[in-house]
Protein backbone atom coordinates (compact mmCIF):
# COMPACT_ATOMS: atom_id res chain seq x y z
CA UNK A 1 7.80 -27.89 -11.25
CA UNK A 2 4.24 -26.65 -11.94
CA UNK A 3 3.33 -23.12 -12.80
CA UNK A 4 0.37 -21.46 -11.73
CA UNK A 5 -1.86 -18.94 -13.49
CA UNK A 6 -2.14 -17.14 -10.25
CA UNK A 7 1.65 -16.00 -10.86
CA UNK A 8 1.69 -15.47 -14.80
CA UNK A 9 2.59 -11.68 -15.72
CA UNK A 10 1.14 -10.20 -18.75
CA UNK A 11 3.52 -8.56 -20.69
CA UNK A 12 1.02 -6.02 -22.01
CA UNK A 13 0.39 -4.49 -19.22
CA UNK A 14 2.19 -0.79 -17.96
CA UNK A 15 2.33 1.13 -15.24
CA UNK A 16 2.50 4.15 -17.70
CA UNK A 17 -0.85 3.74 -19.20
CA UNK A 18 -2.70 2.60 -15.60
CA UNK A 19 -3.11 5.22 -13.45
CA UNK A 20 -1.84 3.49 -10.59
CA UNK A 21 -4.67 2.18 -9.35
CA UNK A 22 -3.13 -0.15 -7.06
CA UNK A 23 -1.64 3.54 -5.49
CA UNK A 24 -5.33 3.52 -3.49
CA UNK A 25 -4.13 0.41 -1.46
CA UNK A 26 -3.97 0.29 2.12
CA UNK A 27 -0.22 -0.42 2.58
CA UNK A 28 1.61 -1.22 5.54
CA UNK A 29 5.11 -0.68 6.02
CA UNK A 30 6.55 -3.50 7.34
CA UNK A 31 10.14 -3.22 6.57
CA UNK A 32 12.23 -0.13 6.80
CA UNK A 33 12.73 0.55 3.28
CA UNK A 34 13.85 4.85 3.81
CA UNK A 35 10.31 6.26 3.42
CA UNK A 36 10.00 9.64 4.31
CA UNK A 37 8.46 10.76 8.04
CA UNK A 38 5.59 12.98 5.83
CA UNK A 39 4.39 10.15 3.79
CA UNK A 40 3.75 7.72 6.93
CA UNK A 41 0.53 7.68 8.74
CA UNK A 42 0.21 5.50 12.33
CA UNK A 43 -2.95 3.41 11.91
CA UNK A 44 -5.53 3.18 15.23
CA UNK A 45 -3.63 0.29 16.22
CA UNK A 46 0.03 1.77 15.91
CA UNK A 47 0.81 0.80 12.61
CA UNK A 48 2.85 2.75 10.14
CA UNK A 49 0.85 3.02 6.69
CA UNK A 50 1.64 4.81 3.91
CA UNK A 51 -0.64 8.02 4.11
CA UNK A 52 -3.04 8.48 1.66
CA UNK A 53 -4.31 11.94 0.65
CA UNK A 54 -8.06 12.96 0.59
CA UNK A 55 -8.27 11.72 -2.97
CA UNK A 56 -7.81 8.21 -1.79
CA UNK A 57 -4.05 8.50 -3.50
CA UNK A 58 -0.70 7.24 -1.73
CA UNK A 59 0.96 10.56 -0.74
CA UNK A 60 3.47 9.69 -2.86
CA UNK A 61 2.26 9.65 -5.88
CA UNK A 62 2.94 12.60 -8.28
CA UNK A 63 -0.64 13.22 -9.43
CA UNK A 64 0.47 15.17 -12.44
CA UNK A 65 2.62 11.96 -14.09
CA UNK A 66 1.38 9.35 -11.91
CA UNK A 67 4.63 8.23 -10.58
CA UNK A 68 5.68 7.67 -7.22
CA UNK A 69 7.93 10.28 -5.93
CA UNK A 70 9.60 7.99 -3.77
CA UNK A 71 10.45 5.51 -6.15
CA UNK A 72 14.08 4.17 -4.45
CA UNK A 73 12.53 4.33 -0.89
CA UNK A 74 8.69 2.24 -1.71
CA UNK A 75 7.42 0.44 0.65
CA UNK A 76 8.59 -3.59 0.54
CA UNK A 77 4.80 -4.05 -0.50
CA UNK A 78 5.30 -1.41 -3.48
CA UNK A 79 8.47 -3.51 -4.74
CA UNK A 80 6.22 -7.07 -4.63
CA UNK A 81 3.34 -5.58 -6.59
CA UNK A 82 4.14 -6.99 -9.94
CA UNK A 83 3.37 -5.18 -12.72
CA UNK A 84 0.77 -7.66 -15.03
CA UNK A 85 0.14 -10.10 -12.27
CA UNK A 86 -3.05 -11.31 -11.01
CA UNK A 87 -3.31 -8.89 -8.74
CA UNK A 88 -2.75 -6.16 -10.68
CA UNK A 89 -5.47 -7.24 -12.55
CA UNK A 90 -7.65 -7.81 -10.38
CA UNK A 91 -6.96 -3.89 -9.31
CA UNK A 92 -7.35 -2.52 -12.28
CA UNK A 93 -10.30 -4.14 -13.31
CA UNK A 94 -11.83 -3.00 -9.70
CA UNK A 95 -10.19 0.55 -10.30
CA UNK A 96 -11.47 1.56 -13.85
């Protein structure tokens, strides 16, 4: 079995020293994972996104601490977004 740089997560990377840049991303909800009515937005095309604030920030995101107030209910997408991976890289390095 080969392993591809494309899935390597660096281990010096944290979500506590980020800003939670990927938090700007255009995410759909595509599973029903318990996120609350206030933080969903229906796209033009009937879509449920999570809403993002005037800021460009998820809704959920605690702007004070940076932390998502929804933590146990994020979005499937949230939950795949690994921490150090390449494209959490890639978002940071866009975001800063």
């Amino acid at each position: 079995m080969s392993i591809s740089l494309h899935n390597v997560i660096d281990p010096s990377i944290s979500c506590f020293s980020c800003k939670a840049v990927c938090c700007k991303l255009e995410v759909m909800l595509i599973t029903d994972t318990g996120v609350p009515k206030e933080h969903i937005k229906i796209d033009a095309w009937g879509a449920e996104t999570m809403l993002r604030l005037d800021d460009g920030w998820c809704s959920a995101v605690d702007r004070s601490t940076m932390m998502c107030t929804i933590y146990e209910n994020r979005p499937w997408v949230c939950r795949e977004f690994a921490t150090g991976s390449q494209e959490c890289l890639d978002e940071r390095r866009e975001g800063l």
